[in-house]
Protein backbone atom coordinates (compact mmCIF):
# COMPACT_ATOMS: atom_id res chain seq x y z
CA UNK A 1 65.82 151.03 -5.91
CA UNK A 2 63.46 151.24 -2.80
CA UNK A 3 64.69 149.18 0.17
CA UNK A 4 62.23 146.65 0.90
CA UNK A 5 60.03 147.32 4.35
CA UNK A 6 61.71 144.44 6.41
CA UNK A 7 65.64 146.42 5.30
CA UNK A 8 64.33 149.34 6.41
CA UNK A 9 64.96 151.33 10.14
CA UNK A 10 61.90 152.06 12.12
CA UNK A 11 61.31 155.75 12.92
CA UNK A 12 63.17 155.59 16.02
CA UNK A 13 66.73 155.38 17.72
CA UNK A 14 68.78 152.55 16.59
CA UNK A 15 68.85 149.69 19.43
CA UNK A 16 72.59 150.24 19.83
CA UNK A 17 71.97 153.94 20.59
CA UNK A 18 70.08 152.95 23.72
CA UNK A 19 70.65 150.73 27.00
CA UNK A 20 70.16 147.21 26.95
CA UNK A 21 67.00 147.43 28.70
CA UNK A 22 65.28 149.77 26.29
CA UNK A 23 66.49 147.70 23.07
CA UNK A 24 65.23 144.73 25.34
CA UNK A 25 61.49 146.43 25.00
CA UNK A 26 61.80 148.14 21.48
CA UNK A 27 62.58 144.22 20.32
CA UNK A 28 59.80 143.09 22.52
CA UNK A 29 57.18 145.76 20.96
CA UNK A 30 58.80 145.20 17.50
CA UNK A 31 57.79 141.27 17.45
CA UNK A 32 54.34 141.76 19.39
CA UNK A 33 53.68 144.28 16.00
CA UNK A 34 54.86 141.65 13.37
CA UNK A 35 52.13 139.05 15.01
CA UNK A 36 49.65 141.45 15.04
CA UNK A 37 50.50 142.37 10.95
CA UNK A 38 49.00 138.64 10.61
CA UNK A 39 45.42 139.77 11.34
CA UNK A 40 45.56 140.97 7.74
CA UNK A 41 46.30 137.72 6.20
CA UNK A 42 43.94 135.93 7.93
CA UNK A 43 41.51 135.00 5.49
CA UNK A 44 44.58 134.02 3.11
CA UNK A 45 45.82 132.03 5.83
CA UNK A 46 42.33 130.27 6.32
CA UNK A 47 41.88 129.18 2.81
CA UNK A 48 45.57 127.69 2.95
CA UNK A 49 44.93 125.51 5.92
CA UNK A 50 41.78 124.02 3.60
CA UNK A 51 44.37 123.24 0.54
CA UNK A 52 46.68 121.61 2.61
CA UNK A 53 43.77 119.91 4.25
CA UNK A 54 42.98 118.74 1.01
CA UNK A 55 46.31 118.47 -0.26
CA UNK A 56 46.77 115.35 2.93
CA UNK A 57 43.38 113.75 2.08
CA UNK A 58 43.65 113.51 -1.55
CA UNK A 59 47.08 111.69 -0.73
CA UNK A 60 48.65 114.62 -2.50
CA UNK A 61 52.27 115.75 -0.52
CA UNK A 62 52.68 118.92 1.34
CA UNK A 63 56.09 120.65 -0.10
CA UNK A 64 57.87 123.41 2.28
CA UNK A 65 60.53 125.53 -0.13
CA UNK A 66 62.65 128.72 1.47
CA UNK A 67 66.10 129.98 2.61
CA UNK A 68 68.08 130.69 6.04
CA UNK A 69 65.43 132.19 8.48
CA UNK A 70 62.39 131.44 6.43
CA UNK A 71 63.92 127.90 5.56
CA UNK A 72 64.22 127.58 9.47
CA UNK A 73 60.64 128.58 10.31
CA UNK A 74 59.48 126.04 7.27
CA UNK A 75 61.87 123.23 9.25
CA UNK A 76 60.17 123.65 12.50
CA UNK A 77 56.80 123.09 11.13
CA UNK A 78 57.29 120.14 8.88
CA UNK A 79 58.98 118.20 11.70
CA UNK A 80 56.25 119.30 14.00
CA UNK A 81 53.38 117.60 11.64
CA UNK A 82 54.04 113.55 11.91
CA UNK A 83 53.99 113.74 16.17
CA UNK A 84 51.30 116.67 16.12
CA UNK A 85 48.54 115.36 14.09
CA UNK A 86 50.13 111.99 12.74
CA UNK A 87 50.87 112.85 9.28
CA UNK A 88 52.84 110.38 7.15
CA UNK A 89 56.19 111.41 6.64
CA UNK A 90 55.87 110.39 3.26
CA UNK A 91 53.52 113.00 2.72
CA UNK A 92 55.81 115.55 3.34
CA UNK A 93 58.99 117.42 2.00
CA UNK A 94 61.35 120.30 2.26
CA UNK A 95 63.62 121.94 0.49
CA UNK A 96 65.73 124.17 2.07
CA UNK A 97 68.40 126.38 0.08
CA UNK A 98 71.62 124.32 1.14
CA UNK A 99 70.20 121.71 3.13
CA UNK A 100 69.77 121.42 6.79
CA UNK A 101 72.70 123.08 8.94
CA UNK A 102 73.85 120.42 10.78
CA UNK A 103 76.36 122.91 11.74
CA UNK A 104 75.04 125.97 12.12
CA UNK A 105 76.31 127.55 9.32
CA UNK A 106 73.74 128.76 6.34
CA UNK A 107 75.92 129.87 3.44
CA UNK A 108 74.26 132.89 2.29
CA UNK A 109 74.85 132.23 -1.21
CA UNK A 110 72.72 129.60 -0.98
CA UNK A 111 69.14 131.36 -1.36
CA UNK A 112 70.40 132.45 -5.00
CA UNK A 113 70.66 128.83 -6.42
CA UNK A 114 68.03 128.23 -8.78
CA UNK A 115 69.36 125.40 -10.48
CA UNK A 116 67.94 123.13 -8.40
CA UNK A 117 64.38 123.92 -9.24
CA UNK A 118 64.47 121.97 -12.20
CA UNK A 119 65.29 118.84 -10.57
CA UNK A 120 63.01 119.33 -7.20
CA UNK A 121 60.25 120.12 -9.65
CA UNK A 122 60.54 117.02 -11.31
CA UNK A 123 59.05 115.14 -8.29
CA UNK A 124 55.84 118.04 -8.03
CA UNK A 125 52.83 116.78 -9.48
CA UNK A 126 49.12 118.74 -9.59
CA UNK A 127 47.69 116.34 -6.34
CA UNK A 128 50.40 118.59 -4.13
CA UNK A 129 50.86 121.58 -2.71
CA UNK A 130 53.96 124.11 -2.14
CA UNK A 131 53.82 126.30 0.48
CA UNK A 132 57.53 128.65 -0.21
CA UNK A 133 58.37 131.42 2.08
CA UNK A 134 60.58 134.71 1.67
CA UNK A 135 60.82 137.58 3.82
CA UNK A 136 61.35 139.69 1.11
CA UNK A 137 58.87 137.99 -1.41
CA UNK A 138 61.74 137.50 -3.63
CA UNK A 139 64.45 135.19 -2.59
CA UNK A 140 65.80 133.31 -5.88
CA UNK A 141 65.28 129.47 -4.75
CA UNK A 142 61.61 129.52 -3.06
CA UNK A 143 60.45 131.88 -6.22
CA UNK A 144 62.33 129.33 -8.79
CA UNK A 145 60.56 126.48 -7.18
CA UNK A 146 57.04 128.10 -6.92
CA UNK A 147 57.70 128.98 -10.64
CA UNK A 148 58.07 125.51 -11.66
CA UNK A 149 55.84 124.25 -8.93
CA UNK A 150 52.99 126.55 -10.43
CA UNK A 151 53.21 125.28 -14.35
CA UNK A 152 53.47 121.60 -12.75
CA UNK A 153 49.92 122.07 -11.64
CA UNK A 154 50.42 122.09 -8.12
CA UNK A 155 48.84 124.20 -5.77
CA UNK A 156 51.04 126.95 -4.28
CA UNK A 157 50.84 128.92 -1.30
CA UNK A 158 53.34 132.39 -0.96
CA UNK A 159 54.45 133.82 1.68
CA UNK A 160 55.92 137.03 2.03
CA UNK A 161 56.53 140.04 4.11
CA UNK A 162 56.62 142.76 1.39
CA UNK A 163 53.39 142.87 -0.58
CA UNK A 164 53.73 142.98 -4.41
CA UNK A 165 56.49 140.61 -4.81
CA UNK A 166 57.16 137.82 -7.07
CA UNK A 167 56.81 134.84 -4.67
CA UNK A 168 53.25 136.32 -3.59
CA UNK A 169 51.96 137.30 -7.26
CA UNK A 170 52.91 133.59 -8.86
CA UNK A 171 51.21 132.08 -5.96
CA UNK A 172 47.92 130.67 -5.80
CA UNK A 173 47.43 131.62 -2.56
CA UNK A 174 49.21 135.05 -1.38
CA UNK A 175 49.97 134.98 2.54
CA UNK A 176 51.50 138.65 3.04
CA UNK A 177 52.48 139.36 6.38
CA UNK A 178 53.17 143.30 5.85
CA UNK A 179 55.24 143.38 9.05
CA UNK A 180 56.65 146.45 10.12
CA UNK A 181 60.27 147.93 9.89
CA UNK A 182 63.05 145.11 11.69
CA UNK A 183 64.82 147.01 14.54
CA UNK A 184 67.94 145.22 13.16
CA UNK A 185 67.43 146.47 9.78
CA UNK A 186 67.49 143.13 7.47
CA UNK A 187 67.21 140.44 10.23
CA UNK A 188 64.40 138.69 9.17
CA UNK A 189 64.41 136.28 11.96
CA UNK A 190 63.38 138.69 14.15
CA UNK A 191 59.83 140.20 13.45
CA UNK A 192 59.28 138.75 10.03
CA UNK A 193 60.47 135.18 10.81
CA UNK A 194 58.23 135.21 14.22
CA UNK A 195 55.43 136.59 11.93
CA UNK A 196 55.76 133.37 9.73
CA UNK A 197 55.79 130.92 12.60
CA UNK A 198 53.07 132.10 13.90
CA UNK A 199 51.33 131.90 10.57
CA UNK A 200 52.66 128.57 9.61
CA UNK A 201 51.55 127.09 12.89
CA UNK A 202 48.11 128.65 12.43
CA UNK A 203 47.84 127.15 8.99
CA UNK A 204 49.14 123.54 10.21
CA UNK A 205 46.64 123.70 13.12
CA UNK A 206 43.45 124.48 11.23
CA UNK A 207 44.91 121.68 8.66
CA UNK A 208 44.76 119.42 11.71
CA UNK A 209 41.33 120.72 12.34
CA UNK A 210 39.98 119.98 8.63
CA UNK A 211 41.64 116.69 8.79
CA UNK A 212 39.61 115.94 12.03
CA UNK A 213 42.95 115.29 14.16
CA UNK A 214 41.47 117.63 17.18
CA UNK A 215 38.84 116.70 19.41
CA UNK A 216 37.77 118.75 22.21
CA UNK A 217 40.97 121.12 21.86
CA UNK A 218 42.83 117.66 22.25
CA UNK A 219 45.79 116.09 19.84
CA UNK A 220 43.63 112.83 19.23
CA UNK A 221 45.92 111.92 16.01
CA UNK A 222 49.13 112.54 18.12
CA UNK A 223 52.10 109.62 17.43
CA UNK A 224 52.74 108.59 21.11
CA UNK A 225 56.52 107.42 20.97
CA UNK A 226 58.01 108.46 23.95
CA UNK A 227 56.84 108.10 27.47
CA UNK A 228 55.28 111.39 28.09
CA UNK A 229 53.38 111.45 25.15
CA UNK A 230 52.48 107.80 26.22
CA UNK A 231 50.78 109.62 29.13
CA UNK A 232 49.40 112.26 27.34
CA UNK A 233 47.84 109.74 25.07
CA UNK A 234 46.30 107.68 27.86
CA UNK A 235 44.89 111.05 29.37
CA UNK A 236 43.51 111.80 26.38
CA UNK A 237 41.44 108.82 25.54
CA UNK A 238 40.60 108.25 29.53
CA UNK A 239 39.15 112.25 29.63
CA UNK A 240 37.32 111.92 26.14
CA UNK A 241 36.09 108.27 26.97
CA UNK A 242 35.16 108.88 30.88
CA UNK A 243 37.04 105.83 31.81
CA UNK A 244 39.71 104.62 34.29
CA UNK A 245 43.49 105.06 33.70
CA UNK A 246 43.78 100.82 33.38
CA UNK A 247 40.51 101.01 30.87
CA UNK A 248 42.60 104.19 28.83
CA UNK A 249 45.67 101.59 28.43
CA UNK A 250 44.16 98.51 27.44
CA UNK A 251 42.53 100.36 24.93
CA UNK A 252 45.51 101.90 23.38
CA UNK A 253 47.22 98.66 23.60
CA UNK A 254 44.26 97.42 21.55
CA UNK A 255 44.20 100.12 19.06
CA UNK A 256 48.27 99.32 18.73
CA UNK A 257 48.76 102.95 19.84
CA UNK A 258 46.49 105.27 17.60
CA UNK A 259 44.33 107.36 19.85
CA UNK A 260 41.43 107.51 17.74
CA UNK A 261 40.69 103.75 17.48
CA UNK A 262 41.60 103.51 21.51
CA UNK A 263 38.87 106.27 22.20
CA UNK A 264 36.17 104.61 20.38
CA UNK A 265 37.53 100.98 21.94
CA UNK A 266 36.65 102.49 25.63
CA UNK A 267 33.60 103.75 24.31
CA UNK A 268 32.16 100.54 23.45
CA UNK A 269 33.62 99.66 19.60
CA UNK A 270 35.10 96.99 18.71
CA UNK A 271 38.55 97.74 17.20
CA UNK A 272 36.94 96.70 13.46
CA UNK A 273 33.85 98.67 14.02
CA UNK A 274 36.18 101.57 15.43
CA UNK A 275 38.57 101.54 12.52
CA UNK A 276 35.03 101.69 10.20
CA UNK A 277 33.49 104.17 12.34
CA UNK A 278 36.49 106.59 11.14
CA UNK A 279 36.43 105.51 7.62
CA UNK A 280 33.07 106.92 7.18
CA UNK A 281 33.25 109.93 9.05
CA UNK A 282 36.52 110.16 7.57
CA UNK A 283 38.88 110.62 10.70
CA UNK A 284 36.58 112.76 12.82
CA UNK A 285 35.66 111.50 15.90
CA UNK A 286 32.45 113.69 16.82
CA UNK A 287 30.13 111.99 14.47
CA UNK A 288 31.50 108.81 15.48
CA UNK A 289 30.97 109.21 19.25
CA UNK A 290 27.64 110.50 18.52
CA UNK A 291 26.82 107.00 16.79
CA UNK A 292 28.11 105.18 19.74
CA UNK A 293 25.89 106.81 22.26
């Protein structure tokens, strides 16, 4: 059977047959080629963003589904969402082989349990959208979900570091990320796994971009719930709005914390014709600035 590319060696000496400072560099060139492997899944990645764009809007729940590394990549970027670009928790799930280490430990065995597709299936409906990850394309619990996921209806977005794989040929939308070789021959949490973070953040920022929740390269749908992202906030809506600090606080005190609402408050809405302006330009605050001046 031929070893998948992310088991196999690259064509060069094995990091523990060098010093520490060349195995420092030959990781360091090893991850700066798995980010540049992305450039050919950028149009994949693009038309992801728009379905999970979509997916949010339609009020339709994004659905993350991997193991260990992959599972850990998917875990960073679902808990990034609600603070980044303020979407509902309710609108979003994962399901990670084993649950959550609280612990550290990641039983390995894990990844092959596919009886739980059945039951995390159940909740899938066609308004959402499964986004399942595998280095190898073919780990048994993202590819039993996407399965089910798939004949549910539901929109489903692969991916995968090895092209031709099951995970990427039942999905709807194939993300392969042909990274090369891992210097640690099977680690996926090296190149592969920085591969899909990168990818996944790419594909949760242009969301955020569909969804209107940037404005002038600025988090304007940010949840502001501690006090630096208080301050943030108030910069934010004082740089956008070209007012004072005090004016930037009031406002956001006004708008009961959303950032939107508090930039269109300091820019001359009321908070009812603020909260319309948004309605009909549905979230995006460019048109509705443009009205205001």
């Amino acid at each position: 059977m031929l070893l998948r590319q992310t088991e196999n060696l690259p064509d060069h000496p094995a990091i523990d047959a060098v010093g520490p400072d060349v195995a420092a560099k030959m990781m360091l060139d090893a991850q700066v080629a798995a980010v540049g492997a992305i450039a050919g899944a950028s149009d994949a990645i693009t038309r992801a963003a728009q379905v999970m764009a979509d997916t949010i809007t339609s009020g339709g729940t994004l659905i993350y589904a991997a193991a260990g590394s992959s599972g850990l990549m998917a875990l960073a970027d679902v808990c990034e969402l609600p603070g980044t670009f303020g979407i509902p928790t309710d609108q979003l799930r994962l399901h990670m082989a084993g649950g959550v280490p609280a612990d550290g430990h990641m039983p390995g065995q894990t990844e092959d349990d596919t009886d739980q597709a059945d039951a995390i299936a159940a909740d899938i409906t066609q308004n959402d959208c499964l986004i399942a990850l595998s280095a190898s394309g073919s780990t048994p619990f993202p590819v039993a979900i996407a399965e089910k996921a798939a004949a549910r209806g539901a929109s489903v977005i692969g991916i995968a570091n090895n092209p031709d794989t099951p995970l990427l040929n039942i999905a709807d939308i194939a993300v392969c990320i042909h990274t090369p070789p891992e210097v640690l021959a099977g680690s996926t949490r090296l190149g592969a796994g920085t591969a899909q973070k990168v990818a996944l953040n790419m594909m949760s920022t242009l969301m955020g971009l569909h969804l209107g929740h940037v404005y002038q390269g600025r988090m304007v749908n940010l949840i502001a719930d501690n006090a630096k992202l208080r301050e943030r906030a108030a910069g934010i809506v004082r740089t956008i709005a070209g007012v004072t600090d005090q004016k930037a606080q009031t406002a956001l005190e006004t708008a009961n914390g959303n950032v939107k609402v508090a930039i269109l408050i300091a820019s001359g809405l009321d908070p009812v014709q603020a909260q319309q302006a948004l309605k009909v330009h549905k979230g995006h605050l460019g048109p509705c600035l443009a009205r205001n001046d």
